[in-house]
C-alpha atoms as a PDB file:
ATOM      1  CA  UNK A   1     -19.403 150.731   9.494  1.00  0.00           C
ATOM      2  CA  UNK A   2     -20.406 146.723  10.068  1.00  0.00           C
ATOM      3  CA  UNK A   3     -20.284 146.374   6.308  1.00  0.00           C
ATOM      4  CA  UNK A   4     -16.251 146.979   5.895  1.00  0.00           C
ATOM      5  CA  UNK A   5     -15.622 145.334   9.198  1.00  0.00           C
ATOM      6  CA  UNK A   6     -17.104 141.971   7.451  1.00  0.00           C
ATOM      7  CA  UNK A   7     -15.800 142.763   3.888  1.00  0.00           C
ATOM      8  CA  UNK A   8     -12.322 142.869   5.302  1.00  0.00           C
ATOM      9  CA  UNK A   9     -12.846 139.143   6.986  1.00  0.00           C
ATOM     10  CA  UNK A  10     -14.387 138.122   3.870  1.00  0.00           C
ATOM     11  CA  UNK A  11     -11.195 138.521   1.882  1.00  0.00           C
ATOM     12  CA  UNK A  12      -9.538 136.140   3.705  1.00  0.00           C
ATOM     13  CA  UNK A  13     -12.272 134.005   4.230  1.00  0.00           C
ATOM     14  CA  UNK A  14     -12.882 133.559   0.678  1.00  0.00           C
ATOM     15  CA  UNK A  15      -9.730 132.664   0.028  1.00  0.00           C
ATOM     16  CA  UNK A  16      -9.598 129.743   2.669  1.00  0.00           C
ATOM     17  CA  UNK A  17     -12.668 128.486   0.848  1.00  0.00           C
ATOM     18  CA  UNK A  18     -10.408 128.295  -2.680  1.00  0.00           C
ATOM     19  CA  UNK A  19     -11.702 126.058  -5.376  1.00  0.00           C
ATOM     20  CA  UNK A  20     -13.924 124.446  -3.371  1.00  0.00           C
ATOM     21  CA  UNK A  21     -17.550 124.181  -2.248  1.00  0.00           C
ATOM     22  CA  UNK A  22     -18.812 126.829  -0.045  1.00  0.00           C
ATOM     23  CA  UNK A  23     -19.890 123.716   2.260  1.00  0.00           C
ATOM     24  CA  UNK A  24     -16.929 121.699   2.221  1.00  0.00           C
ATOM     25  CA  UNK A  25     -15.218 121.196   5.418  1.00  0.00           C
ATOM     26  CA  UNK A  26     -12.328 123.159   6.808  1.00  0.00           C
ATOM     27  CA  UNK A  27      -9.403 120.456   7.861  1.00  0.00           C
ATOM     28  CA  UNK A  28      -7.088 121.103  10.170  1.00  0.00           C
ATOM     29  CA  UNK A  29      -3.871 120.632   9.646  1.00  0.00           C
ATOM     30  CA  UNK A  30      -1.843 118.514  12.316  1.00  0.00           C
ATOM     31  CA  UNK A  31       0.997 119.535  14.583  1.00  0.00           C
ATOM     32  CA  UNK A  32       1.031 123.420  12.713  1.00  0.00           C
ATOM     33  CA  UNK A  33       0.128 126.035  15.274  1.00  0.00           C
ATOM     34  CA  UNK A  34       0.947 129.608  14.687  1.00  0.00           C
ATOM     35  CA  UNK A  35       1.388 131.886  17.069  1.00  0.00           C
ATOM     36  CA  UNK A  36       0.268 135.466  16.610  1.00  0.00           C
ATOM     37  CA  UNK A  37       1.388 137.778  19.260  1.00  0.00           C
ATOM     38  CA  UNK A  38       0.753 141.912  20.199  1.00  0.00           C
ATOM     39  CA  UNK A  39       3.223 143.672  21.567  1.00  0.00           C
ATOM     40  CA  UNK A  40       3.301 145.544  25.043  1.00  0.00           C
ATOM     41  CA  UNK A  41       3.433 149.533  25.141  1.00  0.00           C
ATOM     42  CA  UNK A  42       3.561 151.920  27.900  1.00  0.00           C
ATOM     43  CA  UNK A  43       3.603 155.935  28.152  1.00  0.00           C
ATOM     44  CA  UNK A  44       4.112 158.404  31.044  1.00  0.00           C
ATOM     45  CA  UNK A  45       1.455 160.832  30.129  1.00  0.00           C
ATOM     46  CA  UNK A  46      -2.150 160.983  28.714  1.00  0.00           C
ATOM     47  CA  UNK A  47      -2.137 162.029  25.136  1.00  0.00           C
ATOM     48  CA  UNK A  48       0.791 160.022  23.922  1.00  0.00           C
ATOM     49  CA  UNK A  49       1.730 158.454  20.825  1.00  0.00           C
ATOM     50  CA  UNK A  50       2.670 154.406  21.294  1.00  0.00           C
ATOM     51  CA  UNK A  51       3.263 151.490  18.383  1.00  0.00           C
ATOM     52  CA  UNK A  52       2.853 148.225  18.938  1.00  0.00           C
ATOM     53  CA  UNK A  53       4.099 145.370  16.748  1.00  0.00           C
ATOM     54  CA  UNK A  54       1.679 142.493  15.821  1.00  0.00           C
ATOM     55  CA  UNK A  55       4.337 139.228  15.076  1.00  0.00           C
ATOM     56  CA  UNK A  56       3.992 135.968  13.546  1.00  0.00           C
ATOM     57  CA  UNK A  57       6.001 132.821  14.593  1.00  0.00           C
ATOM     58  CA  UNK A  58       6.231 128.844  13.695  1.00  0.00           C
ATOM     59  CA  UNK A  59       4.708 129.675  10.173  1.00  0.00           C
ATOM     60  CA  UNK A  60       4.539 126.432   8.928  1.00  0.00           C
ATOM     61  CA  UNK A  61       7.057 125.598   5.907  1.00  0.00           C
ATOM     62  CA  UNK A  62       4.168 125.200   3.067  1.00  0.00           C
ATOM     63  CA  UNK A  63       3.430 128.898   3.946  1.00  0.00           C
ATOM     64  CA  UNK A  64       0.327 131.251   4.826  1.00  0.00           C
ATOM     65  CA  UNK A  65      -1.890 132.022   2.040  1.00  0.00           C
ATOM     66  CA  UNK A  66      -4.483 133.801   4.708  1.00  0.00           C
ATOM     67  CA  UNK A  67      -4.735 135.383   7.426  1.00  0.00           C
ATOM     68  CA  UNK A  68      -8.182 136.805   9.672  1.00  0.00           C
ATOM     69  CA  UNK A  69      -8.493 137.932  12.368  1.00  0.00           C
ATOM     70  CA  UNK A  70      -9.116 141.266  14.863  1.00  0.00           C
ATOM     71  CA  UNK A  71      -7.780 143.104  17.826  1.00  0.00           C
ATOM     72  CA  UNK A  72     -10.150 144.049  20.742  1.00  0.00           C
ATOM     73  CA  UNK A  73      -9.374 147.409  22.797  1.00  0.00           C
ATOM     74  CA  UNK A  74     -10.457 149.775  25.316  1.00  0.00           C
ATOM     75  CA  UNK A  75     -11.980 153.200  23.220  1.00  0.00           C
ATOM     76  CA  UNK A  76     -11.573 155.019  26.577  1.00  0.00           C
ATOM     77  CA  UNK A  77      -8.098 154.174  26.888  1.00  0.00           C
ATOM     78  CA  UNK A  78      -6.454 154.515  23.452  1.00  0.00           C
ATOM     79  CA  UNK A  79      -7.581 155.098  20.039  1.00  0.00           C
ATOM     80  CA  UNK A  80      -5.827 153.610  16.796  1.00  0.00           C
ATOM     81  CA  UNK A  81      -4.143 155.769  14.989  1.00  0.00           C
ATOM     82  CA  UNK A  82      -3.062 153.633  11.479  1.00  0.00           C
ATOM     83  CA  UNK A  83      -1.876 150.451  10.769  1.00  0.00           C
ATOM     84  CA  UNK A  84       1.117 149.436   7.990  1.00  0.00           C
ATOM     85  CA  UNK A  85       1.763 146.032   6.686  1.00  0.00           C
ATOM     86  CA  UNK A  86       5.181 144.241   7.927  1.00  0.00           C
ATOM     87  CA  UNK A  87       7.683 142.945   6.329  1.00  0.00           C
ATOM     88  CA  UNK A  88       6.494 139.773   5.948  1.00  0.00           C
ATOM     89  CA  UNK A  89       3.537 140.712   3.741  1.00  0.00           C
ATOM     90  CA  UNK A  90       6.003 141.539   1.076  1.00  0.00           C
ATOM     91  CA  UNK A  91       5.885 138.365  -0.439  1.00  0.00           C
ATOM     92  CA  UNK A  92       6.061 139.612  -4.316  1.00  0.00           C
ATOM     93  CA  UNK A  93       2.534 138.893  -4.367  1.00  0.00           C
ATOM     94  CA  UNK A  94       0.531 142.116  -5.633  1.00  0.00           C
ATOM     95  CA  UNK A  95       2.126 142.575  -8.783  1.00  0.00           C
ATOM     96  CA  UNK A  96       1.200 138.980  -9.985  1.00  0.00           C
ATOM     97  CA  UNK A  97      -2.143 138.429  -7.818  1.00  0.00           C
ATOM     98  CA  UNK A  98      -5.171 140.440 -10.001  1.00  0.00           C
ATOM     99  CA  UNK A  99      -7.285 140.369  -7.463  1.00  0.00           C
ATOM    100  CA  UNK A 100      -5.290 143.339  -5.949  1.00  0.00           C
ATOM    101  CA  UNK A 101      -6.570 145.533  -8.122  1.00  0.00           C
ATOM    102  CA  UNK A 102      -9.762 145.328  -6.810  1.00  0.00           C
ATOM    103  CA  UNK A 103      -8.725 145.163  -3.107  1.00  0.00           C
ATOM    104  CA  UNK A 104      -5.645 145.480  -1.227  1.00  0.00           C
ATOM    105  CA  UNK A 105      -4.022 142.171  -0.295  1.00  0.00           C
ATOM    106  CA  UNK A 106      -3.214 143.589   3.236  1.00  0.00           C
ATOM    107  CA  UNK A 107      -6.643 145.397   4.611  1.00  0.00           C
ATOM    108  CA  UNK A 108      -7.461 146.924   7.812  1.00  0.00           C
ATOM    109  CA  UNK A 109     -10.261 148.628   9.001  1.00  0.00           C
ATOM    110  CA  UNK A 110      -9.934 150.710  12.063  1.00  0.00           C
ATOM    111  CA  UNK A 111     -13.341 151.288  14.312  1.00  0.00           C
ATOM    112  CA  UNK A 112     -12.716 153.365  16.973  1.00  0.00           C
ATOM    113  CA  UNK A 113     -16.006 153.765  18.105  1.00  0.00           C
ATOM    114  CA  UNK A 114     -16.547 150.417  18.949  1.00  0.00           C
ATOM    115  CA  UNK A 115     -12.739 149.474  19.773  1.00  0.00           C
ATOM    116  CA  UNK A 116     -11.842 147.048  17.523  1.00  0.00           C
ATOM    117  CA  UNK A 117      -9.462 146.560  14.701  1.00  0.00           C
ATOM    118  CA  UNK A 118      -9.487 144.441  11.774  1.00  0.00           C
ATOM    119  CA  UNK A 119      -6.304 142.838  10.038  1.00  0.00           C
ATOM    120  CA  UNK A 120      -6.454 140.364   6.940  1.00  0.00           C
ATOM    121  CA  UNK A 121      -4.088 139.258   4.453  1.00  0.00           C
ATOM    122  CA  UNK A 122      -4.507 136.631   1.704  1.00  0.00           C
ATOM    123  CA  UNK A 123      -3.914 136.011  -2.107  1.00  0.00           C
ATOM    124  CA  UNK A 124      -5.571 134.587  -4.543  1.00  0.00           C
ATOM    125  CA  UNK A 125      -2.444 132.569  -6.203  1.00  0.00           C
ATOM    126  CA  UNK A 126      -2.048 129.032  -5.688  1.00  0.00           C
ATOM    127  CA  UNK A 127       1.784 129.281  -5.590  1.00  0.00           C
ATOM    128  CA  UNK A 128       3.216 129.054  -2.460  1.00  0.00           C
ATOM    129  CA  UNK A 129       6.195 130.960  -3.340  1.00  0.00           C
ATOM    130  CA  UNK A 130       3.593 133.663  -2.707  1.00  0.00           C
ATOM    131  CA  UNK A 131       2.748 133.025   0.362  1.00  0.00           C
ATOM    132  CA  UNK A 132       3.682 134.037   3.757  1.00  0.00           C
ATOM    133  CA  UNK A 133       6.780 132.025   4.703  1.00  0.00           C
ATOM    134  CA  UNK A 134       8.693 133.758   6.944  1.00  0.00           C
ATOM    135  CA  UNK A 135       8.001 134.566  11.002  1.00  0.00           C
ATOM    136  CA  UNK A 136       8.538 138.184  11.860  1.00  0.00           C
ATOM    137  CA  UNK A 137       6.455 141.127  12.043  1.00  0.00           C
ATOM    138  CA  UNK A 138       3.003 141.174  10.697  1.00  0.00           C
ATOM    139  CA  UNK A 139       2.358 144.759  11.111  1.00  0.00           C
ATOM    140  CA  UNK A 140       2.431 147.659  13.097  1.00  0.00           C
ATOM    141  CA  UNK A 141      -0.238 149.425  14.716  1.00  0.00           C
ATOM    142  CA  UNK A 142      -0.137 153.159  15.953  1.00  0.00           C
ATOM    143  CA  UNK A 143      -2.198 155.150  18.926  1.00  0.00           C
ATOM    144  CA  UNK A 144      -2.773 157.546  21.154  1.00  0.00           C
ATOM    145  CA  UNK A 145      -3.412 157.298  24.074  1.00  0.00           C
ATOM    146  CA  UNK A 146      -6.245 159.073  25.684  1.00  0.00           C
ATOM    147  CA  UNK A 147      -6.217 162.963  26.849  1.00  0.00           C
ATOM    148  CA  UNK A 148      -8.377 161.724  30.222  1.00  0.00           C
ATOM    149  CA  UNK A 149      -6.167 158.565  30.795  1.00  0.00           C
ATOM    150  CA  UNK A 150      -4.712 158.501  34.263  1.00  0.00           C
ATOM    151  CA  UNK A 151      -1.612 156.896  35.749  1.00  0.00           C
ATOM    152  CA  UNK A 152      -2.231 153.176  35.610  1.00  0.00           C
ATOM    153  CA  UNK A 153      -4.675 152.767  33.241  1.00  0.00           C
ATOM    154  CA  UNK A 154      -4.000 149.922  30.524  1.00  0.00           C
ATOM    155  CA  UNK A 155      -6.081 148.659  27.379  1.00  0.00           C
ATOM    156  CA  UNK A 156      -5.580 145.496  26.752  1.00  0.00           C
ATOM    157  CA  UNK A 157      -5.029 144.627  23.068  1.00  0.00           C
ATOM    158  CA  UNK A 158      -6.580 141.281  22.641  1.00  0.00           C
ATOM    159  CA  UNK A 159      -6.373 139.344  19.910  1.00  0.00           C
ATOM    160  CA  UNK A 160     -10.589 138.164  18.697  1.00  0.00           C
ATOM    161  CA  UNK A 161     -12.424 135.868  15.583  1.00  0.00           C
ATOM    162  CA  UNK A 162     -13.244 138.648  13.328  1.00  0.00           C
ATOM    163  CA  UNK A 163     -16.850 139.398  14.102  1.00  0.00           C
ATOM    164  CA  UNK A 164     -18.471 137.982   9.950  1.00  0.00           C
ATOM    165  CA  UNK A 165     -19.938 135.197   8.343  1.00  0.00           C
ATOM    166  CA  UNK A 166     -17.798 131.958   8.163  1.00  0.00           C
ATOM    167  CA  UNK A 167     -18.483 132.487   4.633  1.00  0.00           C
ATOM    168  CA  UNK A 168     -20.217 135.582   2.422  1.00  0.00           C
ATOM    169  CA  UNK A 169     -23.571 134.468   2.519  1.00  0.00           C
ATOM    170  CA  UNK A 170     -23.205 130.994   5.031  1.00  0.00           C
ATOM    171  CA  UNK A 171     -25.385 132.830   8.040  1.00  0.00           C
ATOM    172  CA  UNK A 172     -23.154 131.443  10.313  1.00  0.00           C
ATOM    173  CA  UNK A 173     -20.881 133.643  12.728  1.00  0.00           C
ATOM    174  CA  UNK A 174     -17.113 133.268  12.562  1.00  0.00           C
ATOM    175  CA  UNK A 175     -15.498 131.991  15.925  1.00  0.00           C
ATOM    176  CA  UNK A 176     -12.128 131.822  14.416  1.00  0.00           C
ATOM    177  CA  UNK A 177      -9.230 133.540  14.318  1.00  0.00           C
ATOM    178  CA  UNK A 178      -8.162 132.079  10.600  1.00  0.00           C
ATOM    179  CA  UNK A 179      -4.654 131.143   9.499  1.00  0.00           C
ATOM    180  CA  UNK A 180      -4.607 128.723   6.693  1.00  0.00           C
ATOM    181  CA  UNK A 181      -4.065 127.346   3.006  1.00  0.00           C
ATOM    182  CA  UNK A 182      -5.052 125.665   0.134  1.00  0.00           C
ATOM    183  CA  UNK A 183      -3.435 122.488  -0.161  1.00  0.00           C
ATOM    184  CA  UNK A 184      -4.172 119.817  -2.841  1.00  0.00           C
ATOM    185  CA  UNK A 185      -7.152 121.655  -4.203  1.00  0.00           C
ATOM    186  CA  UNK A 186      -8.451 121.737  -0.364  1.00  0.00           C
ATOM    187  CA  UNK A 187      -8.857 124.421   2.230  1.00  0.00           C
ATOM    188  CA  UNK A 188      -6.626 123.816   4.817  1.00  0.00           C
ATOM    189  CA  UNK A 189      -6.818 126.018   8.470  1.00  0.00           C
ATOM    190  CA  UNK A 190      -3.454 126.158  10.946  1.00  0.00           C
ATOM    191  CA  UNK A 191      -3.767 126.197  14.551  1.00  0.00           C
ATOM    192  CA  UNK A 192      -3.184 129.040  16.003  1.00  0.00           C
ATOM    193  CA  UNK A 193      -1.230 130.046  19.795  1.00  0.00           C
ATOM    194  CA  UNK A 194      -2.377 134.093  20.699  1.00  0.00           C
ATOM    195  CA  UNK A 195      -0.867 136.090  22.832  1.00  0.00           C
ATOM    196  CA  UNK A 196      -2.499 139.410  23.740  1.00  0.00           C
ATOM    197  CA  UNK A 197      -0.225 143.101  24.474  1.00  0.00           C
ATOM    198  CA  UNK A 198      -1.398 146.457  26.210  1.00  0.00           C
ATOM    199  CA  UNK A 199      -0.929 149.897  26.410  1.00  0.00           C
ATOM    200  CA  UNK A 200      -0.161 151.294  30.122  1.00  0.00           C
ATOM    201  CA  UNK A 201      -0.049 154.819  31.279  1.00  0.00           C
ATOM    202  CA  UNK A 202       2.989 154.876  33.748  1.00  0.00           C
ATOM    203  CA  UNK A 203       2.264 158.433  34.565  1.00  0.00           C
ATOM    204  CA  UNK A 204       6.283 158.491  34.634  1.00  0.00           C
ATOM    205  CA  UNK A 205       6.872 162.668  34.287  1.00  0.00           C
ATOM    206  CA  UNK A 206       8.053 164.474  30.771  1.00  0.00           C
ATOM    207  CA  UNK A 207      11.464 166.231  31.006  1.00  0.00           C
ATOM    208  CA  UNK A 208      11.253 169.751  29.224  1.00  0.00           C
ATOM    209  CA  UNK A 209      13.519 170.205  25.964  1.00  0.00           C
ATOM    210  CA  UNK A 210      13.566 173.979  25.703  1.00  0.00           C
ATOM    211  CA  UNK A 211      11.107 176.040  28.371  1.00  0.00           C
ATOM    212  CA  UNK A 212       8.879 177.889  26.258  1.00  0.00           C
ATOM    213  CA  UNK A 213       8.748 175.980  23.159  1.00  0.00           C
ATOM    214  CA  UNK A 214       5.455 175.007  23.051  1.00  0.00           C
ATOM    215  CA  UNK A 215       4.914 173.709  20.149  1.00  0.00           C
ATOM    216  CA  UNK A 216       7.963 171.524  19.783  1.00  0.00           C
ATOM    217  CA  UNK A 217      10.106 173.357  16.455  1.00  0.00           C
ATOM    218  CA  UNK A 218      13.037 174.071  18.862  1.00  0.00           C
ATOM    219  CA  UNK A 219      12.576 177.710  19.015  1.00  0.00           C
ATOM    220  CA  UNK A 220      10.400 179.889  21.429  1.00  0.00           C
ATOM    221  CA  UNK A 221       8.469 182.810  19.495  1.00  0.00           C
ATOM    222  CA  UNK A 222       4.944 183.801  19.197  1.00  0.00           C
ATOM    223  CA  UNK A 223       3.594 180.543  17.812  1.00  0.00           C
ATOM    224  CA  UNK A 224       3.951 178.836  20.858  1.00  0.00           C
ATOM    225  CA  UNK A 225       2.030 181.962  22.663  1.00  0.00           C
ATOM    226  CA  UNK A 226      -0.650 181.205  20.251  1.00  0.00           C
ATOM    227  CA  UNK A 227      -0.711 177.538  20.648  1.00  0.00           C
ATOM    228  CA  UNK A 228      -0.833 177.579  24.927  1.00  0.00           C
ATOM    229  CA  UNK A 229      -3.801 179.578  24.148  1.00  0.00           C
ATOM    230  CA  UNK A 230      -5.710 177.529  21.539  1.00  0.00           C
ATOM    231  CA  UNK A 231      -5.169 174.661  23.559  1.00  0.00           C
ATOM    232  CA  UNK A 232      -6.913 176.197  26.767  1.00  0.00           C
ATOM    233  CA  UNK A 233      -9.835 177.689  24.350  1.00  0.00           C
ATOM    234  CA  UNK A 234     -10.307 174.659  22.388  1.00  0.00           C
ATOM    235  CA  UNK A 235      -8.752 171.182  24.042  1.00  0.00           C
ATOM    236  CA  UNK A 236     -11.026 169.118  21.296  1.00  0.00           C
ATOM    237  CA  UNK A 237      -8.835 170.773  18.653  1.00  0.00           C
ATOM    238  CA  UNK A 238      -5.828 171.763  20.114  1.00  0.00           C
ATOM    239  CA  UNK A 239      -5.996 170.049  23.551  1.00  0.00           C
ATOM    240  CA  UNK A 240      -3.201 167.301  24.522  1.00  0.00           C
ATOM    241  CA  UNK A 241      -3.111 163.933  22.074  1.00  0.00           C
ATOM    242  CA  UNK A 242      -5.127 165.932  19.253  1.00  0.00           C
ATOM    243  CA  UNK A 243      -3.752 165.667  15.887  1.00  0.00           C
ATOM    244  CA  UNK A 244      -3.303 169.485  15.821  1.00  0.00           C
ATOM    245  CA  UNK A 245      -2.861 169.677  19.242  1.00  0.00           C
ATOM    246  CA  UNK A 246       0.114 170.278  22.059  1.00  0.00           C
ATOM    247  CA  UNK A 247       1.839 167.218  23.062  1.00  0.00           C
ATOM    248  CA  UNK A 248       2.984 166.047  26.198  1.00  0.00           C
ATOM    249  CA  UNK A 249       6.962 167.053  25.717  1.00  0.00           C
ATOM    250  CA  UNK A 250       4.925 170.594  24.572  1.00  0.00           C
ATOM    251  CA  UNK A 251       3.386 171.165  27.704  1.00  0.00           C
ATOM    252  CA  UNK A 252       6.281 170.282  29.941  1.00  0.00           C
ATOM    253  CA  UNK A 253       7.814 172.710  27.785  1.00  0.00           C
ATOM    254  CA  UNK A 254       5.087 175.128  28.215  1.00  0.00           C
ATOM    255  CA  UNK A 255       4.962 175.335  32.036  1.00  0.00           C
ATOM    256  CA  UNK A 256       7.435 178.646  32.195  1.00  0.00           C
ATOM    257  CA  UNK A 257       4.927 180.785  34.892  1.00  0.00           C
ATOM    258  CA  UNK A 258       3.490 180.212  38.340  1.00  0.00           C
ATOM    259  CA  UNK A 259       4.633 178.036  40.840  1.00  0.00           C
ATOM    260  CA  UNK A 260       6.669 178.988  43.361  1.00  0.00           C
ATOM    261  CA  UNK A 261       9.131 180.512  42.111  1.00  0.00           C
ATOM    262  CA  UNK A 262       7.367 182.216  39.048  1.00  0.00           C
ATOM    263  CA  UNK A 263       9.287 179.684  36.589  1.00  0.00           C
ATOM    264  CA  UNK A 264       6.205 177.327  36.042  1.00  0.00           C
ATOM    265  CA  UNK A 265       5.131 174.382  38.113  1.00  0.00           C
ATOM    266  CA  UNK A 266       1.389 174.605  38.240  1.00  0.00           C
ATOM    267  CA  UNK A 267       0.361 173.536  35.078  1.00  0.00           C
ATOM    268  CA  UNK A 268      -0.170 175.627  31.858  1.00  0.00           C
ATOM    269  CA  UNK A 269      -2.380 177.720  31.995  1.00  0.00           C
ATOM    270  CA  UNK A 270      -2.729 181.149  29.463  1.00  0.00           C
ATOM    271  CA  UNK A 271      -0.343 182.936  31.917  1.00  0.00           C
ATOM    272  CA  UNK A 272       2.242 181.112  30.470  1.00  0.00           C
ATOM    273  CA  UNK A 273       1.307 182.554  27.108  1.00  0.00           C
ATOM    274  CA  UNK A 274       1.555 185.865  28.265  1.00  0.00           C
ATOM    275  CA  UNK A 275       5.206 185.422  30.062  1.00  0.00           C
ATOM    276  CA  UNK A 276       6.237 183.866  26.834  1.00  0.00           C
ATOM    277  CA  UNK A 277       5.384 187.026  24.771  1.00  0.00           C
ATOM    278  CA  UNK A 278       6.693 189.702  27.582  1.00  0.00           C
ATOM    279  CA  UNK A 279      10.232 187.354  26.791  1.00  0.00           C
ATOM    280  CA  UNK A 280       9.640 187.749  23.052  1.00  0.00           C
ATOM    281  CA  UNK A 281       9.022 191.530  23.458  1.00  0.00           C
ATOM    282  CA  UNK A 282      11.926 191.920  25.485  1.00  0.00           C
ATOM    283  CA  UNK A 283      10.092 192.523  29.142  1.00  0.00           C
ATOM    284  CA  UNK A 284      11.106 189.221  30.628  1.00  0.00           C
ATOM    285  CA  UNK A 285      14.191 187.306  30.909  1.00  0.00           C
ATOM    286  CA  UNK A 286      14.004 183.362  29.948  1.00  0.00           C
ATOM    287  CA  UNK A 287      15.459 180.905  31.687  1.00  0.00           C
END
């Protein structure tokens, strides 16, 4: 798992280190700083989807040839979903760089396990007009939010040195989060301003779209009969936030029996299977 997280910072790490000595120095270049910010996302319920945009400001006028770096979160709060390059990255550059071929010139490596996820982007060409020039989003990152996750909880998404060599081979841990160039034959690193995002469970309630329709197609028939009951026989399959599983908007929807009034309001439970197929069979009214 350690081996992609460091082959991923090794892209861009290599190509900070561009026609030059593996020992050389790093300068920094003066009065460039860019910032790199996460977004902020909240949800009312566990099991939620949420996207967050990662954005890059103040890139400097000579452009970014790569970029390194990694995003720190709570694993018990929210897992990461996928991750697709911005805008920005679309800089012409993978039909002329050939070292594409051989790896992606946007990478990302996803350990949810551990709670961290890895971004890079760099190229191999030394002209600029191939660079990163333009501020705007770097990419966008998707999640779901915990099935345990209570009202208030929040993962902070915080922006980290990816954890690698400075160098393939150097022995020496990064500590930086890497934005730079090559500039007169040099490797050339930007300062860099970070600011962090979250996702926060509001615990904010889920207003129903059609009682009964469980599984979210906008019609109420056997299926979502079936899928009330898979999700209370198997929640690690079918359970809230699962890939196959119900959703939030599916339970709300769900909740048709019980409560005081026999119309639902004390959670799902396979009761409200049952009252969904007596109203499919004709032997309950819906409403």
């Amino acid at each position: 798992m350690k081996t992609k997280k460091v082959v991923v910072g090794a892209i861009a790490a290599a190509m900070l280190s561009l026609s030059v000595c593996s020992i050389a120095p790093v300068a920094v270049a003066a009065n460039e700083t860019v910032q790199i910010s996460v977004g902020n996302a909240t949800v009312e319920k566990a099991g939620e989807k949420f996207t967050v945009d990662v954005s890059l400001a103040d890139v400097p006028a000579a452009g970014i040839q790569a970029i390194d770096f990694s995003i720190a979160f709570d694993n018990a709060v929210i897992t990461i979903d996928e991750v697709k390059a911005g805008k920005i990255t679309e800089t012409g550059a993978t039909g002329s760089d050939s070292t594409s071929a051989a790896a992606p010139l946007f990478d990302s490596y996803i350990n949810n396990d551990e709670g961290y996820l890895c971004l890079a982007w760099s190229t191999s060409l030394d002209d600029a007009s191939y660079w990163i020039k333009s501020d705007g989003v770097f990419c966008t990152i998707s999640g779901t939010v915990s099935s345990n996750a209570k009202t208030n909880d929040k993962s902070d998404l915080k922006i980290v040195a990816t954890d690698r060599e400075t160098y393939p081979g150097s022995g020496v841990p990064n500590t930086n989060v890497s934005v730079g160039a090559s500039q007169n034959d040099s490797p050339v690193r930007y300062g860099t301003s970070l600011t962090n995002g979250s996702v926060t469970v509001t615990g904010g309630s889920v207003t129903p779209t059609l009682r009964g329709d469980a599984n979210c197609d906008k019609e109420v028939n056997m299926a979502d009969a079936v899928l009330i009951m898979q999700s209370q026989a198997n929640p690690d399959v079918y359970g809230l936030g699962k890939p196959d599983g119900i959703t939030a908007v599916g339970l709300a929807n769900a909740d048709v029996a019980g409560g005081a009034s026999d119309k639902g309001g004390d959670g799902v439970t396979n009761a409200d299977a049952a009252a969904i197929q007596e109203f499919k069979l004709g032997l309950a009214k819906h409403s």
